[in-house]
C-alpha atoms as a PDB file:
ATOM      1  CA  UNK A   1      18.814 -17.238 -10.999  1.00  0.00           C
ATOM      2  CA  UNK A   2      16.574 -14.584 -13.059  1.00  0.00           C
ATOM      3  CA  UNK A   3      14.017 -17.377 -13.317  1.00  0.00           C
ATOM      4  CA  UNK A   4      13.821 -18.102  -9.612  1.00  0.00           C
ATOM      5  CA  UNK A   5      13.997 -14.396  -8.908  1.00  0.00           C
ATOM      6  CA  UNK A   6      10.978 -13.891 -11.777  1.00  0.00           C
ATOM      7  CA  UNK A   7       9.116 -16.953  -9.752  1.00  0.00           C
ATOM      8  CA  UNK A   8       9.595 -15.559  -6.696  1.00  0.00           C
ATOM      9  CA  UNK A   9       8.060 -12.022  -7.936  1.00  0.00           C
ATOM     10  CA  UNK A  10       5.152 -13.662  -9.357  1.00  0.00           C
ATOM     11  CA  UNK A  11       4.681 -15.360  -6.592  1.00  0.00           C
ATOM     12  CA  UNK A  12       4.380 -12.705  -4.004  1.00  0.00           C
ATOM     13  CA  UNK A  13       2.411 -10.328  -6.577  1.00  0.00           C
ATOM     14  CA  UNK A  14      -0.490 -13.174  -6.495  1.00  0.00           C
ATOM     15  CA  UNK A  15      -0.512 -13.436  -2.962  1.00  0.00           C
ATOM     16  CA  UNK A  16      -0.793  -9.667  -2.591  1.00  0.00           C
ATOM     17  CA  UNK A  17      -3.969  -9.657  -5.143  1.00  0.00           C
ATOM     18  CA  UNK A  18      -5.165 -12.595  -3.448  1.00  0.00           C
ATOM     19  CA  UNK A  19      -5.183 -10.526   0.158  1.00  0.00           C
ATOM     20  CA  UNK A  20      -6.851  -7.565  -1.551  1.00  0.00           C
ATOM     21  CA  UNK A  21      -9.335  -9.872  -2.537  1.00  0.00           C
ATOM     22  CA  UNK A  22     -10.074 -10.624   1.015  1.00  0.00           C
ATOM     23  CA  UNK A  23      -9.737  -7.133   2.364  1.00  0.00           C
ATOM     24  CA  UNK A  24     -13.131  -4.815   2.688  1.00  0.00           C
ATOM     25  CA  UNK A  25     -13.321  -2.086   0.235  1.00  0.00           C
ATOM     26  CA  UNK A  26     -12.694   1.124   1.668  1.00  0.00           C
ATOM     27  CA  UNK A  27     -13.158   3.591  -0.447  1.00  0.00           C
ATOM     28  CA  UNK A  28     -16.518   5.477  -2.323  1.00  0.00           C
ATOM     29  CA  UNK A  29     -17.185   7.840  -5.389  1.00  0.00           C
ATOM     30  CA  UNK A  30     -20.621   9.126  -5.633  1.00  0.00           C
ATOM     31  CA  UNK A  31     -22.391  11.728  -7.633  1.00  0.00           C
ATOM     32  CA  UNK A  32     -25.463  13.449  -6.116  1.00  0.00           C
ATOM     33  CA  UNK A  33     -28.042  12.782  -8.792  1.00  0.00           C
ATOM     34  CA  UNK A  34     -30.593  14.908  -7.565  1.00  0.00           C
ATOM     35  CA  UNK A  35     -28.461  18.239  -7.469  1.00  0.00           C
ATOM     36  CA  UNK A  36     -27.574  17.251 -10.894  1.00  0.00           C
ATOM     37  CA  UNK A  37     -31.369  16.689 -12.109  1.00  0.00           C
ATOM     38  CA  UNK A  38     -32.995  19.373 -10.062  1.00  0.00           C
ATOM     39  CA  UNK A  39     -30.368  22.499 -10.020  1.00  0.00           C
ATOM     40  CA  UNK A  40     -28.143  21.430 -12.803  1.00  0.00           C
ATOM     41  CA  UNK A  41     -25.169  21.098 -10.020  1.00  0.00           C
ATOM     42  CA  UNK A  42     -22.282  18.943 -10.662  1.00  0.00           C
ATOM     43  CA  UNK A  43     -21.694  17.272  -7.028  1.00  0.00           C
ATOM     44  CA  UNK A  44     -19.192  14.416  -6.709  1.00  0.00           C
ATOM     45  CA  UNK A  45     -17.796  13.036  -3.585  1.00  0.00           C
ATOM     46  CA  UNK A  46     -15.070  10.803  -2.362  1.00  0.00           C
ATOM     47  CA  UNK A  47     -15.675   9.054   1.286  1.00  0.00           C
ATOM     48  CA  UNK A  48     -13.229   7.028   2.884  1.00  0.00           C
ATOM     49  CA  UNK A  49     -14.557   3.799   5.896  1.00  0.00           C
ATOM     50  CA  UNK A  50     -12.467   4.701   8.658  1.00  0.00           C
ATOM     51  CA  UNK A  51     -13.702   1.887  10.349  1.00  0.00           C
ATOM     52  CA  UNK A  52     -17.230  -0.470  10.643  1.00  0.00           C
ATOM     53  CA  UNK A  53     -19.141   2.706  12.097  1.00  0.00           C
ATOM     54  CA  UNK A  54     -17.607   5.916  10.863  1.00  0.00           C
ATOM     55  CA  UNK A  55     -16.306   7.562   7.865  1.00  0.00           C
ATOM     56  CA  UNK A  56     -14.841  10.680   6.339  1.00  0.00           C
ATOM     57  CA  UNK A  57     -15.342  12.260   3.017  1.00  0.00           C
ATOM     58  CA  UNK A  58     -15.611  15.554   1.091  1.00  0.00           C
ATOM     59  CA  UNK A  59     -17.809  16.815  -2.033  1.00  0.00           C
ATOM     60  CA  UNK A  60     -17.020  19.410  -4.708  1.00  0.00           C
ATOM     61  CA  UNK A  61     -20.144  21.171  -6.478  1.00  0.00           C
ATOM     62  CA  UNK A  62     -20.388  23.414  -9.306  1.00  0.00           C
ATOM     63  CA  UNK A  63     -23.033  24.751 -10.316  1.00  0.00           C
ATOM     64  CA  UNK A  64     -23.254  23.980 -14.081  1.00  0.00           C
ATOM     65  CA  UNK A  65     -26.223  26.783 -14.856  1.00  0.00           C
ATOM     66  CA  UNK A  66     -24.713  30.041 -15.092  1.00  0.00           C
ATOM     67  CA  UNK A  67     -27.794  31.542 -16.463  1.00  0.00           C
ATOM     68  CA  UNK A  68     -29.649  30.776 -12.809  1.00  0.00           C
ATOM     69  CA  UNK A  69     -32.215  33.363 -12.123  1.00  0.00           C
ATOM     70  CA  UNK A  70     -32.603  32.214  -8.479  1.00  0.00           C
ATOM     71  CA  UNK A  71     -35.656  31.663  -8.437  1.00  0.00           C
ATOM     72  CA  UNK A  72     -35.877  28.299  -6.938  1.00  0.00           C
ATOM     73  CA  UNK A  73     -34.389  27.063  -4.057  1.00  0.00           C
ATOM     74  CA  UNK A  74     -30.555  27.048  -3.978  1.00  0.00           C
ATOM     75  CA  UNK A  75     -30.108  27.750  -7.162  1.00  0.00           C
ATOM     76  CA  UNK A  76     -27.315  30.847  -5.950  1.00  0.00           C
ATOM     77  CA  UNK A  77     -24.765  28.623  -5.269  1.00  0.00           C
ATOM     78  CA  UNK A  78     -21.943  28.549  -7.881  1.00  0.00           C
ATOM     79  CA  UNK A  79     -18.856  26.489  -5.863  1.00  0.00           C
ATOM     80  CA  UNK A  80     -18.794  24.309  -2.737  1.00  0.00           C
ATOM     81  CA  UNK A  81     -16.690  22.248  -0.920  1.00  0.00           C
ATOM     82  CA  UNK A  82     -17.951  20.187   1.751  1.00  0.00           C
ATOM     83  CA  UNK A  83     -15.952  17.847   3.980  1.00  0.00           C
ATOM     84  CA  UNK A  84     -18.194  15.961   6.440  1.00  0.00           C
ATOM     85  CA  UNK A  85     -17.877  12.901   9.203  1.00  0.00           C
ATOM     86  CA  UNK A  86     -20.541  10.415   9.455  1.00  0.00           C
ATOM     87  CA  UNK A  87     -21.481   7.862  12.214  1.00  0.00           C
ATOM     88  CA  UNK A  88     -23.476   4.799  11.126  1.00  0.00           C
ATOM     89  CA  UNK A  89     -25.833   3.090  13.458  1.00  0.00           C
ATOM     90  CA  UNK A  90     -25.945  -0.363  11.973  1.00  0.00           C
ATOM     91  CA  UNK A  91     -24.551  -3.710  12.037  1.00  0.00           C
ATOM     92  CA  UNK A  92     -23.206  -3.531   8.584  1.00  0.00           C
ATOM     93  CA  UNK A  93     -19.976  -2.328   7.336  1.00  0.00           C
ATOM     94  CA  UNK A  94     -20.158   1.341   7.322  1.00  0.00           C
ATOM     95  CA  UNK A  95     -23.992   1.407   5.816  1.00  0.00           C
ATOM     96  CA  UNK A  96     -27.114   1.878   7.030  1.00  0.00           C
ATOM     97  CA  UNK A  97     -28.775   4.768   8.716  1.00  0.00           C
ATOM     98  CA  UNK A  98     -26.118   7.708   9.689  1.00  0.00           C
ATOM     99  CA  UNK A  99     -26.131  10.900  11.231  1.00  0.00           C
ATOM    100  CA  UNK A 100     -23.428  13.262   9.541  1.00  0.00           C
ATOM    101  CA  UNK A 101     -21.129  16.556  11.227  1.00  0.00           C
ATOM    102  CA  UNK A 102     -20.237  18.752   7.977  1.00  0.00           C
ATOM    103  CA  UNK A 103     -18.455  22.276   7.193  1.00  0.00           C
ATOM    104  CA  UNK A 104     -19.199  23.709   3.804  1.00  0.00           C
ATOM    105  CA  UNK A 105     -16.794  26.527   2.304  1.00  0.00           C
ATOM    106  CA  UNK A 106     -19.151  27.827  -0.797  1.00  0.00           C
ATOM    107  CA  UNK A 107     -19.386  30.648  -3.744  1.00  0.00           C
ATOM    108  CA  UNK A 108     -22.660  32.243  -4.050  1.00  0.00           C
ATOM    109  CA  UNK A 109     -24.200  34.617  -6.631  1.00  0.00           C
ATOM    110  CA  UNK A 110     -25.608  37.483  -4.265  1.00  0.00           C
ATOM    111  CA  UNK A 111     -28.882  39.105  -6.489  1.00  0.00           C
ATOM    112  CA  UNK A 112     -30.635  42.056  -5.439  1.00  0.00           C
ATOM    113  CA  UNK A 113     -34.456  42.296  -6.332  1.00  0.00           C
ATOM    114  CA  UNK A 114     -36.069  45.599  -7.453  1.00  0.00           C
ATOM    115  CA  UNK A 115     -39.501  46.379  -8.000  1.00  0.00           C
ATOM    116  CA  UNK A 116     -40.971  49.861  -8.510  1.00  0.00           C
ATOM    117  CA  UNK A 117     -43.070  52.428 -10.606  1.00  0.00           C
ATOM    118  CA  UNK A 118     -41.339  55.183 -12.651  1.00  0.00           C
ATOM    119  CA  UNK A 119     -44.315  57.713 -12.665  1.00  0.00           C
ATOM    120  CA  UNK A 120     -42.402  60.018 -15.049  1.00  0.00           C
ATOM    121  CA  UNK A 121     -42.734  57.079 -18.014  1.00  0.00           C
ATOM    122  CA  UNK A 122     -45.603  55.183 -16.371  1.00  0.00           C
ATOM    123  CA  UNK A 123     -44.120  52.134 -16.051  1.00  0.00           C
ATOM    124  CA  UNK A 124     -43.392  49.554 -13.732  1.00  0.00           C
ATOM    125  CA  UNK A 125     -40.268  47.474 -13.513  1.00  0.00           C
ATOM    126  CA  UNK A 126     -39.269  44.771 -11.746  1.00  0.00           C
ATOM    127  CA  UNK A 127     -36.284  41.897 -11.402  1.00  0.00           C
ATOM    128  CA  UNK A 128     -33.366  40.990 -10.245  1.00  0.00           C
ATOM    129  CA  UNK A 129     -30.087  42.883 -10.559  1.00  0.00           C
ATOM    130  CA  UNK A 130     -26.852  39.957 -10.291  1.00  0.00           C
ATOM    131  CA  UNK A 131     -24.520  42.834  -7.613  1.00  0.00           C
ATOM    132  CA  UNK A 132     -21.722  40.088  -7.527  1.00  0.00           C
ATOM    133  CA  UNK A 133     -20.610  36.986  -6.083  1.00  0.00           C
ATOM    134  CA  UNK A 134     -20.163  35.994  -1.725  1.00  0.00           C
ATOM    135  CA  UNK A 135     -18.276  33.594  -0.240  1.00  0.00           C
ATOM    136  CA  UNK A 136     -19.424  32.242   3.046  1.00  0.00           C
ATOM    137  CA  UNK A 137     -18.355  29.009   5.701  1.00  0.00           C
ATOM    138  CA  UNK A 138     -21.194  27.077   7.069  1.00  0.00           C
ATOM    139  CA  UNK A 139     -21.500  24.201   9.471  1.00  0.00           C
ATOM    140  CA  UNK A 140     -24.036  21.615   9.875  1.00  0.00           C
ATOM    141  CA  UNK A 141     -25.432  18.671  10.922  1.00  0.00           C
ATOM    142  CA  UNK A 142     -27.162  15.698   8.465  1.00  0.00           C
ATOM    143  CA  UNK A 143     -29.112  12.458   8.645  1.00  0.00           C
ATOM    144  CA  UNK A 144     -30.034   9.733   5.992  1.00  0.00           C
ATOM    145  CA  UNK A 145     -29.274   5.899   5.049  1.00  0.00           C
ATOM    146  CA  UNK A 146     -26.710   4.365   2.752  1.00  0.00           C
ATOM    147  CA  UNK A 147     -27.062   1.055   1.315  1.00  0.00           C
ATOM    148  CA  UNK A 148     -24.307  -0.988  -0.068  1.00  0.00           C
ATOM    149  CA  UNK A 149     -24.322  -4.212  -2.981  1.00  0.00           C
ATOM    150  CA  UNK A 150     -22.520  -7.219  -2.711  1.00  0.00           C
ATOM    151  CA  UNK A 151     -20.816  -6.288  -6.119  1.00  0.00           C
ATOM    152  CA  UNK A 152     -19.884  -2.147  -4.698  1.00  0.00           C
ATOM    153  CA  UNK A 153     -22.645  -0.388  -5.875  1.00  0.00           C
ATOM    154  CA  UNK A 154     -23.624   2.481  -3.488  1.00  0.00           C
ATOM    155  CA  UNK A 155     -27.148   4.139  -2.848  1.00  0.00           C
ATOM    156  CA  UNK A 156     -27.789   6.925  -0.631  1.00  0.00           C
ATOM    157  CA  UNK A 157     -30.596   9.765   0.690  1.00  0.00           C
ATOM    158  CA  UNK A 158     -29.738  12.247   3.061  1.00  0.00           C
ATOM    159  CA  UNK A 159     -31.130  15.780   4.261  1.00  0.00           C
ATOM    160  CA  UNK A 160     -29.150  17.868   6.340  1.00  0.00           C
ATOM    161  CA  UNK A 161     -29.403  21.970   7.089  1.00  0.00           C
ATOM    162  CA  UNK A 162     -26.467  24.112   8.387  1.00  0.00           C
ATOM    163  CA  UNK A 163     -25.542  27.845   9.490  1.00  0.00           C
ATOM    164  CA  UNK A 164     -23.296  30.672   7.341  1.00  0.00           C
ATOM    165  CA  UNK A 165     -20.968  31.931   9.902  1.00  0.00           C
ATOM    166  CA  UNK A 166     -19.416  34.407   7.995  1.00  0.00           C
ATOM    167  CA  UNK A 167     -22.458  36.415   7.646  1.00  0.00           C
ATOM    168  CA  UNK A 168     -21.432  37.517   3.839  1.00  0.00           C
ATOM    169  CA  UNK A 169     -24.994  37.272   3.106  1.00  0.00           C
ATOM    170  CA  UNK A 170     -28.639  38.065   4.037  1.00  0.00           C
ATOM    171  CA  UNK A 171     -29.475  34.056   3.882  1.00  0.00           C
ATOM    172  CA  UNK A 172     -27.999  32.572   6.479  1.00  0.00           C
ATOM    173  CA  UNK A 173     -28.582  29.031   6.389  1.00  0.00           C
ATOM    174  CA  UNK A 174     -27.602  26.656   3.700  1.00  0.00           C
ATOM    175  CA  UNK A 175     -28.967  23.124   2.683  1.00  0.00           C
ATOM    176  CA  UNK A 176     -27.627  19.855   1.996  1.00  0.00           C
ATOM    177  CA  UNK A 177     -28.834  16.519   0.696  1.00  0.00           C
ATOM    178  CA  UNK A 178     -29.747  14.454  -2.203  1.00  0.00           C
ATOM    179  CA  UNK A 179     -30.250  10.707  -3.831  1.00  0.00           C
ATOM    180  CA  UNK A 180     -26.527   9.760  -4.534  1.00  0.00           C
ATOM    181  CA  UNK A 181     -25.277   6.465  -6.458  1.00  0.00           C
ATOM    182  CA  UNK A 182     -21.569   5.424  -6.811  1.00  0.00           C
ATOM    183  CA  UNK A 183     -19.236   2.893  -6.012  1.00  0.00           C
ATOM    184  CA  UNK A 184     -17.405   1.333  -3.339  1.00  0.00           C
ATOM    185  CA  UNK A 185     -14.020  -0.172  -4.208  1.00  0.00           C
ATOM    186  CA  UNK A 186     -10.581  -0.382  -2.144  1.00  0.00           C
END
């Protein structure tokens, strides 16, 4: 009996692995190279295939730099999270050219810039003074492409611009994009 019952287990366990086999993958982890490169941002993302034209997913930044003199562009943000919907205009499985709905929930180091003359000491001084940190919720719209392996690998672009709501800060409009690579698997 245990040997028929051990059969019968092994039996059904390689028909289950056989059917994931067959199934499309439906799930992607990613890591925004470009953030990472250019700003020194940690930015991974998970994105789930709801179906063949549509999918939902979120990334987590952190900004890996804490000695960022803000000097470049987006350099203030220290935390976000970002969840976002795409739509993919394509003929392939959830790949191709998009257009993306997102909401971003993010940290921000808020820096106020001083330049002036002292004309008791003759000298000038100038700079930037780091008052504290904001937090801020911004939504936006994105575009870009996606392109998918046989094997899993993943390979994206996008560009996409959105609005601070919250009005915590001065700068009111916050970017998003990047070159991403990662993997699709089920």
């Amino acid at each position: 009996m245990k040997k028929i019952t051990l059969l019968a287990i092994l039996f059904i366990g390689s028909l289950s692995l056989f059917a994931q086999e067959n199934e499309m993958s439906n799930n992607e982890l990613k890591i925004n190279m470009s953030n990472l490169i250019g700003f020194k941002f940690f930015d991974i993302g998970y994105e789930r295939i709801l179906n063949e034209e549509s999918t939902f997913g979120v990334n987590l930044l952190f900004n890996l730099d804490n000695n960022s003199d803000a000097t470049s562009l987006d350099e203030y943000r220290t935390f976000s999270i970002t969840p976002y919907y795409r739509h993919f205009f394509s003929s392939k499985y959830a790949q191709g050219f998009f257009v993306e709905a997102f909401t971003m929930l993010h940290t921000a180091k808020d820096y106020n810039y001083y330049d002036y003359y002292d004309p008791n000491t003759d000298t000038y001084y100038n700079g930037n003074d780091n008052s504290g940190k904001y937090t801020d919720f911004a939504v936006g719209i994105s575009a870009g492409g996606k392109w998918v392996s046989k094997r899993g690998f993943v390979a994206e672009i996008y560009l996409g611009i959105g609005r601070d709501l919250l009005g915590n800060n001065e700068d009111e409009v916050v970017g998003r994009g990047g070159v991403s690579i990662g993997y699709r698997f089920q």
